[in-house]
N, C-alpha and C. Protein backbone atom coordinates (compact mmCIF):
# COMPACT_ATOMS: atom_id res chain seq x y z
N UNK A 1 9.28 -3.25 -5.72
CA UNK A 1 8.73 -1.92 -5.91
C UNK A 1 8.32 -1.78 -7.36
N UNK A 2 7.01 -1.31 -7.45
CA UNK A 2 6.44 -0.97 -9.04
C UNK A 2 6.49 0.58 -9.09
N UNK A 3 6.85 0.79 -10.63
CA UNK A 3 6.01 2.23 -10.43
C UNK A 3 5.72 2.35 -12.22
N UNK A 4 4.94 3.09 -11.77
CA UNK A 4 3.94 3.03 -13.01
C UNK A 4 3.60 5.04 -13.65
N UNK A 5 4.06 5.37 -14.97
CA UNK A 5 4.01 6.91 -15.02
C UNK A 5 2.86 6.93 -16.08
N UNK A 6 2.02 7.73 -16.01
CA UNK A 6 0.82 7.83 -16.34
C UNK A 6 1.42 9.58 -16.81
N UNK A 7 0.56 10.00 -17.98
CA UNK A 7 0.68 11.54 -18.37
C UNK A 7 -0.89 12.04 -17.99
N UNK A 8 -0.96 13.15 -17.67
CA UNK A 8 -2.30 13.85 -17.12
C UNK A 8 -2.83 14.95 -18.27
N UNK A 9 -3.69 15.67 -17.96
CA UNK A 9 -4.07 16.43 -18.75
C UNK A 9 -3.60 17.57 -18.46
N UNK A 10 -2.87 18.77 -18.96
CA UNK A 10 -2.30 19.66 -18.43
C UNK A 10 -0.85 19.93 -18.53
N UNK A 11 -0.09 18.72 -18.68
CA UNK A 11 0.93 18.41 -18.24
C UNK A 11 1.32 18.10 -17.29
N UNK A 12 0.43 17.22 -16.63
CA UNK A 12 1.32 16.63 -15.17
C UNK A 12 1.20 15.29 -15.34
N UNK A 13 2.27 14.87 -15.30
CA UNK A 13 3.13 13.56 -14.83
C UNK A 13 2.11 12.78 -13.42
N UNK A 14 2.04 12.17 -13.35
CA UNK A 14 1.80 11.10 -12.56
C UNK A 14 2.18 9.90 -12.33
N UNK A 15 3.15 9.86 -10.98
CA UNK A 15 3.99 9.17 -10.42
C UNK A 15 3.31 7.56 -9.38
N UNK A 16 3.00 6.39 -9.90
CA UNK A 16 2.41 5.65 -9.08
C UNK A 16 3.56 5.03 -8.80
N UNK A 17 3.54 4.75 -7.30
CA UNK A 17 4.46 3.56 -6.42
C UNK A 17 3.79 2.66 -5.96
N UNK A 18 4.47 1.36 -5.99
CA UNK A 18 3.66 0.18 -4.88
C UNK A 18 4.32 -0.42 -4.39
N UNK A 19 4.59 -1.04 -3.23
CA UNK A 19 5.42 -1.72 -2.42
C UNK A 19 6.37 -1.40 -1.44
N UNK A 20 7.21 -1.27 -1.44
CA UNK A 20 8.29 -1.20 -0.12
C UNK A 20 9.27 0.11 -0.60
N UNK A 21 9.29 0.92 -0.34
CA UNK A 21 10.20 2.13 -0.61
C UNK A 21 11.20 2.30 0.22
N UNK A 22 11.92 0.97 0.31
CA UNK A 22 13.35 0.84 1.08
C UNK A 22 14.36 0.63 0.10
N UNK A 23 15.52 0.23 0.54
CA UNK A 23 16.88 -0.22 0.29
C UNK A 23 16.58 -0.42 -1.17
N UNK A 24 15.97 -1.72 -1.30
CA UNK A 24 16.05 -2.45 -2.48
C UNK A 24 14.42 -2.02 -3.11
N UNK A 25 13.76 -1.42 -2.84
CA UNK A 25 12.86 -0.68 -3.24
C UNK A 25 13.29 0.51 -4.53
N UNK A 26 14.00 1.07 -3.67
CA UNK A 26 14.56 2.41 -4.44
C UNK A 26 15.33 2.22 -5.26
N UNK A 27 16.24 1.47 -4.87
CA UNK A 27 17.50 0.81 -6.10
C UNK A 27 16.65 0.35 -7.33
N UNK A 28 15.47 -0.45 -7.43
CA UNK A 28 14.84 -0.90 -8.60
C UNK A 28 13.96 0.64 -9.66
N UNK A 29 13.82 1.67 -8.63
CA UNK A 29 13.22 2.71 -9.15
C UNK A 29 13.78 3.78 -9.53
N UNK A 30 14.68 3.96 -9.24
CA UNK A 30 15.65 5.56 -8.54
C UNK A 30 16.19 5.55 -10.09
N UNK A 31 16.55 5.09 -10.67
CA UNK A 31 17.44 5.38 -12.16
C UNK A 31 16.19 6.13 -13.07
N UNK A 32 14.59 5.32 -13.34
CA UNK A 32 13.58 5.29 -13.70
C UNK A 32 13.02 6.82 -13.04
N UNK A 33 12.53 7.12 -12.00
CA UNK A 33 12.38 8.03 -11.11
C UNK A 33 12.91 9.25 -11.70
N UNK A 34 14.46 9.21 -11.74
CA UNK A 34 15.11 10.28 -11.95
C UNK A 34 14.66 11.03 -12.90
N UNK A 35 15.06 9.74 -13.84
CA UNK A 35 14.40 10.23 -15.63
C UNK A 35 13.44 11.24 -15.58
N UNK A 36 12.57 10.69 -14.92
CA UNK A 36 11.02 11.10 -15.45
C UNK A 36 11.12 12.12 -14.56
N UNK A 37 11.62 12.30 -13.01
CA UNK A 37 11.35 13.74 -12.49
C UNK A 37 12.44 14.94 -13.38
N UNK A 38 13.39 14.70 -13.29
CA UNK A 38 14.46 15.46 -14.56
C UNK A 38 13.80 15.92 -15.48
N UNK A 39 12.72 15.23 -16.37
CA UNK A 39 12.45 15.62 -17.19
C UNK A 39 11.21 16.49 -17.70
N UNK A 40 10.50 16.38 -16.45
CA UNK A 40 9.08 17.18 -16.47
C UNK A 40 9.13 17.98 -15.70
N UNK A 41 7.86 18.89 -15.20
CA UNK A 41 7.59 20.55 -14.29
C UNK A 41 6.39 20.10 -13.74
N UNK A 42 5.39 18.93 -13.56
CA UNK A 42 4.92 19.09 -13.09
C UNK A 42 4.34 17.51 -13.16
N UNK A 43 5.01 17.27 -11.59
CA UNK A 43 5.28 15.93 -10.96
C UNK A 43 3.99 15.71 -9.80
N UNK A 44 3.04 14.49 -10.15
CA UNK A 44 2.57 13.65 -8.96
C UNK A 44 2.90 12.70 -8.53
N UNK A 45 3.42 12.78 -7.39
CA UNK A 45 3.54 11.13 -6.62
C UNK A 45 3.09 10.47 -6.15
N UNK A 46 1.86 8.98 -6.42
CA UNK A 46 1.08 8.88 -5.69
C UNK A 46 1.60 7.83 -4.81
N UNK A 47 1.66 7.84 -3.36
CA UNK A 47 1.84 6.94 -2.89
C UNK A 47 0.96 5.70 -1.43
N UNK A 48 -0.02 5.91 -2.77
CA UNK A 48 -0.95 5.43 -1.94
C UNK A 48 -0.67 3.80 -1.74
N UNK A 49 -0.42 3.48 -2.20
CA UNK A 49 -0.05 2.14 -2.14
C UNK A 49 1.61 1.74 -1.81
N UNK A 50 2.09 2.72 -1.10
CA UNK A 50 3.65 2.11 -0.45
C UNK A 50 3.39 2.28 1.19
N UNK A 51 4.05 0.77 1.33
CA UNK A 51 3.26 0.39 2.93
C UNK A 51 4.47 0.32 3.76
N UNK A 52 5.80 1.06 3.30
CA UNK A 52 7.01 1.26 4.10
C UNK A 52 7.62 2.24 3.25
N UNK A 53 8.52 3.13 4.15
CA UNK A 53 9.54 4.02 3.45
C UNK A 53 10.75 4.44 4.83
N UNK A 54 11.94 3.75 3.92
CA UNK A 54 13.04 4.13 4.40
C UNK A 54 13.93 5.32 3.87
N UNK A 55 15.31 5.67 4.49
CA UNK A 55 15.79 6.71 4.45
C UNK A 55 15.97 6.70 3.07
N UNK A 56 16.37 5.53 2.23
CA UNK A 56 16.60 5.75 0.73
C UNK A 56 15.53 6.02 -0.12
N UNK A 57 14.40 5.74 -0.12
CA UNK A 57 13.08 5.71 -0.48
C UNK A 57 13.09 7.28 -0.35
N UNK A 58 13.75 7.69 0.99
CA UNK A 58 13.29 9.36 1.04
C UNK A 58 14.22 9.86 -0.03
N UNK A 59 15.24 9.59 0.05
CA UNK A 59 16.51 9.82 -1.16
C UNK A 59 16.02 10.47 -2.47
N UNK A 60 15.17 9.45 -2.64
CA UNK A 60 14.62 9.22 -3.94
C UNK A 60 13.76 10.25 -4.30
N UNK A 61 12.82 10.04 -3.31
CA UNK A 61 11.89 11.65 -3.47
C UNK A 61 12.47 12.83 -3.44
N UNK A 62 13.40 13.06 -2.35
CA UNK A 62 14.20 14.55 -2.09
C UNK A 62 14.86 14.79 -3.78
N UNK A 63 15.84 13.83 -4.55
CA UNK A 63 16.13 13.90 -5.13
C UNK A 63 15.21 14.65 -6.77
N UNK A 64 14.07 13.88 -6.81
CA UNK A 64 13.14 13.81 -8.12
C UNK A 64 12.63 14.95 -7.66
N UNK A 65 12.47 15.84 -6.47
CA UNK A 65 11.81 17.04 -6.40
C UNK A 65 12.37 18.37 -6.71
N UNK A 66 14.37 18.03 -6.50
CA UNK A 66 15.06 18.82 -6.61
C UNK A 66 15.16 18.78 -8.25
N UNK A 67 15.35 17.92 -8.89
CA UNK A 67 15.21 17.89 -10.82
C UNK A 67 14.21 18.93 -10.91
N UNK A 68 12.88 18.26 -10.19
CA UNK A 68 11.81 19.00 -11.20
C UNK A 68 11.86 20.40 -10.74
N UNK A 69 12.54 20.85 -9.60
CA UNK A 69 11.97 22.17 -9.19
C UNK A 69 13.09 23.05 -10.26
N UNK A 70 14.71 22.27 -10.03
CA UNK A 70 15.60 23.07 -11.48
C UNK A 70 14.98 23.22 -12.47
N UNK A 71 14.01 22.44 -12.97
CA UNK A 71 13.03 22.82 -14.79
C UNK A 71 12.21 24.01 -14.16
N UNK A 72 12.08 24.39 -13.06
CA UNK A 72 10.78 25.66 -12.26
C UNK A 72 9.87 24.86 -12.60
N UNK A 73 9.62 23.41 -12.00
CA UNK A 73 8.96 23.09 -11.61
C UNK A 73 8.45 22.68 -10.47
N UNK A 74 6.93 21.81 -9.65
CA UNK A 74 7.06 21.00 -8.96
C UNK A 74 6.63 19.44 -8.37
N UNK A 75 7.19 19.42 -7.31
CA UNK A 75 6.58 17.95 -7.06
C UNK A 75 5.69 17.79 -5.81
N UNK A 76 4.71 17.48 -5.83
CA UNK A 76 4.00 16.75 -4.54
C UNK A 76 3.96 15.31 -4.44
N UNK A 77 3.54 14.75 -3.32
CA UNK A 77 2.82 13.76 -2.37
C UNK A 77 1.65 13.52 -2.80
N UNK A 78 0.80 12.69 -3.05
CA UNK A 78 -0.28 12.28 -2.69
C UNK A 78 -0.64 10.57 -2.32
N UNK A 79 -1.79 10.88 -1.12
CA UNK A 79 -2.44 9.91 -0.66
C UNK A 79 -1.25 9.18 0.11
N UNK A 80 -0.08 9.12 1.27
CA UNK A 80 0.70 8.59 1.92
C UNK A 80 0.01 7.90 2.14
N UNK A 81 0.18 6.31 2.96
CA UNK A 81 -0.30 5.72 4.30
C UNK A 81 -0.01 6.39 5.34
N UNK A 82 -0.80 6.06 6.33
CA UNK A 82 -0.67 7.00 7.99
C UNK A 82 0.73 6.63 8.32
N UNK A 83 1.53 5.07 8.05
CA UNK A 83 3.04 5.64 8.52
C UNK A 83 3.48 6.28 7.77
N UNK A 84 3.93 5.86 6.56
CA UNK A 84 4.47 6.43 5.48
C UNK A 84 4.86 8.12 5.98
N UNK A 85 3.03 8.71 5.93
CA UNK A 85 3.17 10.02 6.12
C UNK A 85 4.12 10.59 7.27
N UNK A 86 3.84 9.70 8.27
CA UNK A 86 4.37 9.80 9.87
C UNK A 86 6.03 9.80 9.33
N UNK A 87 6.70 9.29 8.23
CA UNK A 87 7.73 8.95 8.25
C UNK A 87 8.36 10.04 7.45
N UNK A 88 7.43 10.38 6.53
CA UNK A 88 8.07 11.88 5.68
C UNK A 88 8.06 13.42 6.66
N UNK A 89 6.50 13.55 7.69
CA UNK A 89 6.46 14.67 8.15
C UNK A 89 7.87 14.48 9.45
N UNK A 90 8.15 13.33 10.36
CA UNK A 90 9.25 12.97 10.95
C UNK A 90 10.20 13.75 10.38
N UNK A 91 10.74 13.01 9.19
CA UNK A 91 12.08 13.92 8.68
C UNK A 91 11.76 15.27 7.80
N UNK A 92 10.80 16.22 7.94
CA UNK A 92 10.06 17.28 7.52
C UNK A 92 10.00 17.70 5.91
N UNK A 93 10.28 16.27 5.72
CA UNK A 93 10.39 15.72 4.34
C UNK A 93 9.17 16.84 3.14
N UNK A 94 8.06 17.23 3.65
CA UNK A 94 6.88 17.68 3.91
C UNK A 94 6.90 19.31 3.52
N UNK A 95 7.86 19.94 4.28
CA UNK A 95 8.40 21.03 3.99
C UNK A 95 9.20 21.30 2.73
N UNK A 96 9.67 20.16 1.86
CA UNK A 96 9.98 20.30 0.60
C UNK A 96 9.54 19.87 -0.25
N UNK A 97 8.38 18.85 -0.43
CA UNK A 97 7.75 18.10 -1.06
C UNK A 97 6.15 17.88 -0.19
N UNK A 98 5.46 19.11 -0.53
CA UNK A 98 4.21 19.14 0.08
C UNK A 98 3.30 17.58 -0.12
N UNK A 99 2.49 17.71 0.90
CA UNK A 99 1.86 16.67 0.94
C UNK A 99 0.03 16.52 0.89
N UNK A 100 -0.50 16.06 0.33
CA UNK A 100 -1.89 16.36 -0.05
C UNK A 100 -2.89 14.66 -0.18
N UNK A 101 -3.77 14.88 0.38
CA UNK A 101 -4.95 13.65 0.41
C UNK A 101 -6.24 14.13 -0.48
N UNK A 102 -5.74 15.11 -1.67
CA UNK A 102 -7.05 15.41 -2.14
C UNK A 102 -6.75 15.76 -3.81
N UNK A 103 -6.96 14.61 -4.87
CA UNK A 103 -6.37 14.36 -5.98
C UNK A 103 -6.24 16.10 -6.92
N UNK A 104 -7.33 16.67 -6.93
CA UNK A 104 -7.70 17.90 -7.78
C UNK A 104 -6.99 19.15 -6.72
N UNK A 105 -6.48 19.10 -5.78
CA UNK A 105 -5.74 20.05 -4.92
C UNK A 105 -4.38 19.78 -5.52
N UNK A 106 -4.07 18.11 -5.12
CA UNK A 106 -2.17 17.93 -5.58
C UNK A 106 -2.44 18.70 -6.82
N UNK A 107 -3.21 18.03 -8.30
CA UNK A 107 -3.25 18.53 -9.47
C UNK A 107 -2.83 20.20 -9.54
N UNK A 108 -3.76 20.88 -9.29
CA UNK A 108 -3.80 22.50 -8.58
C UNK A 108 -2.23 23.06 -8.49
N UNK A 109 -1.46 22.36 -7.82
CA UNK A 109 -0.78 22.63 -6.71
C UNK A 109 0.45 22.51 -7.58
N UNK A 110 0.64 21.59 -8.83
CA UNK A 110 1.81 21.22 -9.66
C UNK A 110 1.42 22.21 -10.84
N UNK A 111 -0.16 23.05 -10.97
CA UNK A 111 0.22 24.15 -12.23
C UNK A 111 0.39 25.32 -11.39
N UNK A 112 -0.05 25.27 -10.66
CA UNK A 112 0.43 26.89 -9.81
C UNK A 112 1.76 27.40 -10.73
């Protein structure tokens, strides 16, 4: 698992993942992750490029959304794969960490 944090204009964070957002996925990210959602208000996740996600992978997100929302901030989704997505709206993952396929909407959506 890669992930890669990019700063935006505005103040939003931008969150890139790549690879497997399982077991040993998350374990390599989740310390890293934390940091950076803990520490900012206005979190993107892009996960356009993770081509699996397990229950810990969800961990991870539930977790970095609950940091940023304590600063009154928040976090979105962007760009899932069709499972991926299938696998967050499943556990209504979705309902706490909105989900978006349209870069300048997520953006939008973290200064609200």
């Amino acid at each position: 698992m890669e992930m890669v944090v990019e700063e935006l204009e505005g103040g939003v964070t931008r969150v890139v993942l790549a690879g497997r957002l399982d077991v040993a996925g998350a374990a390599v990210i989740d310390l890293r992750f934390n940091t950076v959602s803990g520490s900012r208000r206005a979190v993107v996740v892009d996960l356009s490029s993770v081509s699996f996600i397990a229950s810990m992978g969800i961990r991870t997100l539930v977790s970095g959304a609950k940091a940023v929302r304590t600063r009154g901030g928040r976090m979105v989704l962007l760009f899932p794969e069709a499972n991926v997505e299938k696998a967050l709206r499943t556990a209504s993952i979705d309902m706490l960490i909105p989900i978006y396929h349209d870069r300048d909407a997520a953006l939008a959506a973290v200064l609200v």
